[in-house]
Structures are given as C-alpha cells and as structure tokens.
Protein backbone atom coordinates (compact mmCIF):
# COMPACT_ATOMS: atom_id res chain seq x y z
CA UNK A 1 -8.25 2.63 2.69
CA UNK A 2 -5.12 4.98 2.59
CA UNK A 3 -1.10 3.85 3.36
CA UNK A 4 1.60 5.95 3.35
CA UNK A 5 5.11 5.12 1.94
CA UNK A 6 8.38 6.31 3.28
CA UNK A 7 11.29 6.54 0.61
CA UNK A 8 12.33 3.09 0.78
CA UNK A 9 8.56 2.06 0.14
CA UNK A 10 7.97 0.63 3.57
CA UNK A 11 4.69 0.84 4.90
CA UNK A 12 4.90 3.54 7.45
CA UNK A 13 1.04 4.63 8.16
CA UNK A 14 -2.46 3.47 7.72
CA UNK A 15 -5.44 4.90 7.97
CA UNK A 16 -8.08 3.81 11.04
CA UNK A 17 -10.12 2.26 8.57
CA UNK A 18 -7.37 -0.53 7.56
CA UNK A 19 -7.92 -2.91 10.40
CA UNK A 20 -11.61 -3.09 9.83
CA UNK A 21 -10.62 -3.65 6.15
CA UNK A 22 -8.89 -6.70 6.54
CA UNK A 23 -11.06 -8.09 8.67
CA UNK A 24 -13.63 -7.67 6.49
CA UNK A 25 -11.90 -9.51 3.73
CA UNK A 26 -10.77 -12.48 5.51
CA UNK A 27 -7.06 -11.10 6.29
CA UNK A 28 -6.95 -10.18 9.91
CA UNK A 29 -3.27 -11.68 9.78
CA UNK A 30 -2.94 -8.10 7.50
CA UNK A 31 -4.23 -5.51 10.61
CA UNK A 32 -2.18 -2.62 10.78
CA UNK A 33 0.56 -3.65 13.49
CA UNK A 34 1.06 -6.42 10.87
CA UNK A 35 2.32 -4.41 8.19
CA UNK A 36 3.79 -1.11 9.41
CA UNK A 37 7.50 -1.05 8.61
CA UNK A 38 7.27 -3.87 6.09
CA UNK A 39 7.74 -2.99 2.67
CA UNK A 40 5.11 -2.97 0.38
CA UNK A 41 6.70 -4.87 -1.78
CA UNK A 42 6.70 -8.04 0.34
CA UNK A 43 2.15 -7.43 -0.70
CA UNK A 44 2.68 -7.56 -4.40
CA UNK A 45 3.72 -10.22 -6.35
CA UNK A 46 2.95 -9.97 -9.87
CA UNK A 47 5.11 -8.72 -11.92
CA UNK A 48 2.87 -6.33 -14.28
CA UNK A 49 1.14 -5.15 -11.05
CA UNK A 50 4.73 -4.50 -9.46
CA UNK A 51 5.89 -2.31 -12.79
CA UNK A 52 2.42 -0.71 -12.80
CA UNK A 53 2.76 0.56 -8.66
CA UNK A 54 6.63 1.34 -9.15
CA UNK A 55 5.37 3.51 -12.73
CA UNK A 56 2.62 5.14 -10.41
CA UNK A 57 5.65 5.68 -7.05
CA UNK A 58 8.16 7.49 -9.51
CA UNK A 59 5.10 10.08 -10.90
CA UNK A 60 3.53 10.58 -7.69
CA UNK A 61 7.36 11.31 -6.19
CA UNK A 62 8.09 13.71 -9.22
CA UNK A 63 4.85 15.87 -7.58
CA UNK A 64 2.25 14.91 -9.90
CA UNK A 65 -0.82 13.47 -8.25
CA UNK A 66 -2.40 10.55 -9.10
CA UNK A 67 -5.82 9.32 -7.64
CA UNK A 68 -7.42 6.16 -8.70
CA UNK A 69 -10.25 3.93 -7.26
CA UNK A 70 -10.13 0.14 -6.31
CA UNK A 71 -12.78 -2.23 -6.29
C-alpha cells in the first residue's frame, strides 16, 4: 500500500491497491476518495507514532530514502 504526501502532508495519491486494503481490514469508510486531500495527520494519533512519521518526513525530504515494511 503506497500514499504520497504533498508539502503540507496531505494525502494527495494512493495507490490502486488502497481501496481493496481497507476493505479488507474492516475500514471501507477509509477508500481512497475518503482520504485524498486530508492530512495525514488527522490518521495518527499517538504521540510517539506522530514524532516517529514526522522524524521519518524530515529525512526522507532531506533526499535520503527510507523503506520499511508494515505488518
């Protein structure tokens, strides 16, 4: 599943696997005409997780790559 940011982290693009995604895990109400424009921001609510994804934002934005895998 792949987003992309714009520079004031809203959602802007999703891959055409997203939709199926969220069905999948019980959050239709997330499909992709849910969440384009919004910013991601409004999906993450812990703290430490926010610090962690705004840590990850400013690297990836300085032009270092950065992959990692979800479960």
């Amino acid at each position: 599943i792949r987003y992309t940011l714009n520079d004031s982290d809203e959602i802007v693009a999703v891959n055409d696997d997203w939709d199926a995604f969220a069905t999948a895990n019980g959050a239709p109400h997330l499909a992709a005409g849910q969440v384009l424009g919004r910013s991601l921001w409004e999906f993450v609510t812990d703290d430490t997780t926010r610090l962690l994804y705004r840590d990850v934002l400013a690297r990836v934005r300085r032009d270092r790559a950065i992959r990692f895998t979800f479960r």
